[in-house]
Protein backbone atom coordinates (compact mmCIF):
# COMPACT_ATOMS: atom_id res chain seq x y z
CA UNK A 1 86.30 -67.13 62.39
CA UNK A 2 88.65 -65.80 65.17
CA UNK A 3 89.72 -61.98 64.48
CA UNK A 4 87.32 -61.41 62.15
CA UNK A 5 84.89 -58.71 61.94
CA UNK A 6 81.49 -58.86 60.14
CA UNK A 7 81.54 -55.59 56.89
CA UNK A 8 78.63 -56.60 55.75
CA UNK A 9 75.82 -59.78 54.92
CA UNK A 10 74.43 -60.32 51.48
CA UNK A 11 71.24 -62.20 51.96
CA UNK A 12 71.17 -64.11 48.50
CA UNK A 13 74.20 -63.28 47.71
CA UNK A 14 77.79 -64.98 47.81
CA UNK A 15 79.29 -64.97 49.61
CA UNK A 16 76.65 -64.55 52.74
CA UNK A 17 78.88 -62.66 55.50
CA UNK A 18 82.06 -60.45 54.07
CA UNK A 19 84.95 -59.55 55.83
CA UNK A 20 86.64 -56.79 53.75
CA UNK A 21 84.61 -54.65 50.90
CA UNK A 22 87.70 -54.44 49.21
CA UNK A 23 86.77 -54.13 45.43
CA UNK A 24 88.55 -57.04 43.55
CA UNK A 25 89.38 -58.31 47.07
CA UNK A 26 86.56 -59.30 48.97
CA UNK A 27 86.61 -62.16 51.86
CA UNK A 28 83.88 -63.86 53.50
CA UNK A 29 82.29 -66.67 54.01
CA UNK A 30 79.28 -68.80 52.01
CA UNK A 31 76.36 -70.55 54.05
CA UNK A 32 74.06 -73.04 53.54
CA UNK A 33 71.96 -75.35 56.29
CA UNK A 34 69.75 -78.21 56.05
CA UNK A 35 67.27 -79.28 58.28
CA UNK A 36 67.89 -83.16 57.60
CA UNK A 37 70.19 -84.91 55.02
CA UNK A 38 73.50 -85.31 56.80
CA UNK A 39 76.54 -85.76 54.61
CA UNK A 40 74.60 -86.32 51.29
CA UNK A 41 72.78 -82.86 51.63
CA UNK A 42 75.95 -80.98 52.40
CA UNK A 43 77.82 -82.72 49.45
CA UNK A 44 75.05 -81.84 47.09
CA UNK A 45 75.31 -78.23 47.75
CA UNK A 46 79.16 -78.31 47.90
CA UNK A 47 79.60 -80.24 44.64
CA UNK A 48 76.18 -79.48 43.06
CA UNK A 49 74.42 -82.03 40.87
CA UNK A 50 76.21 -82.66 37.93
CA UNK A 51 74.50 -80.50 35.04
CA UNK A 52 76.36 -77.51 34.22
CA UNK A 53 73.41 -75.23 34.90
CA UNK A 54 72.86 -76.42 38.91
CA UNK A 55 77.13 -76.55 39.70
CA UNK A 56 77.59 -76.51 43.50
CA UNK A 57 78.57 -73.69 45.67
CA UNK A 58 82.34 -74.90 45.48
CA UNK A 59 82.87 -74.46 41.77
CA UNK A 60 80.64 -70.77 41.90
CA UNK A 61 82.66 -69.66 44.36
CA UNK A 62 86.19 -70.64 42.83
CA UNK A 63 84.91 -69.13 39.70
CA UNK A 64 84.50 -65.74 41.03
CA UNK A 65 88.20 -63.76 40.23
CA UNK A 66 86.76 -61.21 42.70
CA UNK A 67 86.93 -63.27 46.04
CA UNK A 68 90.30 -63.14 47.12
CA UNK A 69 89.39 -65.07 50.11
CA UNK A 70 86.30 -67.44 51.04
CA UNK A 71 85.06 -69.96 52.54
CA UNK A 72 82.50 -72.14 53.00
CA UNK A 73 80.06 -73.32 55.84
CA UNK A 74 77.65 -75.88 55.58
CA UNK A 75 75.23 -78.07 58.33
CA UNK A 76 72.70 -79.96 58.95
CA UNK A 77 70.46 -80.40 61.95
CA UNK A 78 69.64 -84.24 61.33
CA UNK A 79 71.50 -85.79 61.58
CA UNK A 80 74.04 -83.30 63.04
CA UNK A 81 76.79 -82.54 60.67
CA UNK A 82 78.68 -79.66 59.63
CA UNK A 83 81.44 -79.11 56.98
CA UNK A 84 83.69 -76.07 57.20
CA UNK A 85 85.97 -75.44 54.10
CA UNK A 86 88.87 -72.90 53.12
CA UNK A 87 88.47 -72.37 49.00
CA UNK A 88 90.60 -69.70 48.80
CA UNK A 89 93.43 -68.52 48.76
C-alpha cells in the first residue's frame, strides 16, 4: 500500500498490519496465505463456511464499528493466486 507506514502488527489479531492507532479509527490491513488451494482456499477464508460460528474474514471485519478503514489480502502459493480487497470505507 503506497504511502503507507506500518504503526504496528497484531499477530492473531485483525486486522494483521495497522496503519493509524487511532482509537475508534484504526486502518490496516487483514492477511491470510495458503500454501495450495487457489481460488477455492481464498474464497473460503473471505466468505467463511456458512455456519454462523466459522463466518469468513469479510463479514468479521465489516462487523467491527472500530475499523474505519481495512482491507484485505489473501494468496496462495499453488497454484499462484492472490486476492486484494478494499472493505472499508
Amino acid at each position: 500500500m503506497p504511502g503507507r507506514r506500518v504503526a504496528h502488527m497484531q499477530m492473531g489479531m485483525a486486522p494483521d498490519i495497522l496503519f493509524d492507532l487511532t482509537p475508534g479509527a484504526l486502518r490496516g490491513v487483514e492477511t491470510a496465505g495458503r500454501t495450495s488451494g487457489g481460488r477455492a482456499a481464498l474464497a473460503t477464508i473471505r466468505n467463511g463456511t456458512g455456519a454462523p460460528a466459522r463466518g469468513g474474514k469479510r463479514a468479521q471485519l465489516l462487523a467491527r464499528v472500530d475499523l474505519a478503514e481495512v482491507h484485505l489480502s489473501l494468496w496462495c502459493a499453488a497454484p499462484r493466486v492472490s486476492i486484494m480487497e478494499r472493505l472499508k470505507p
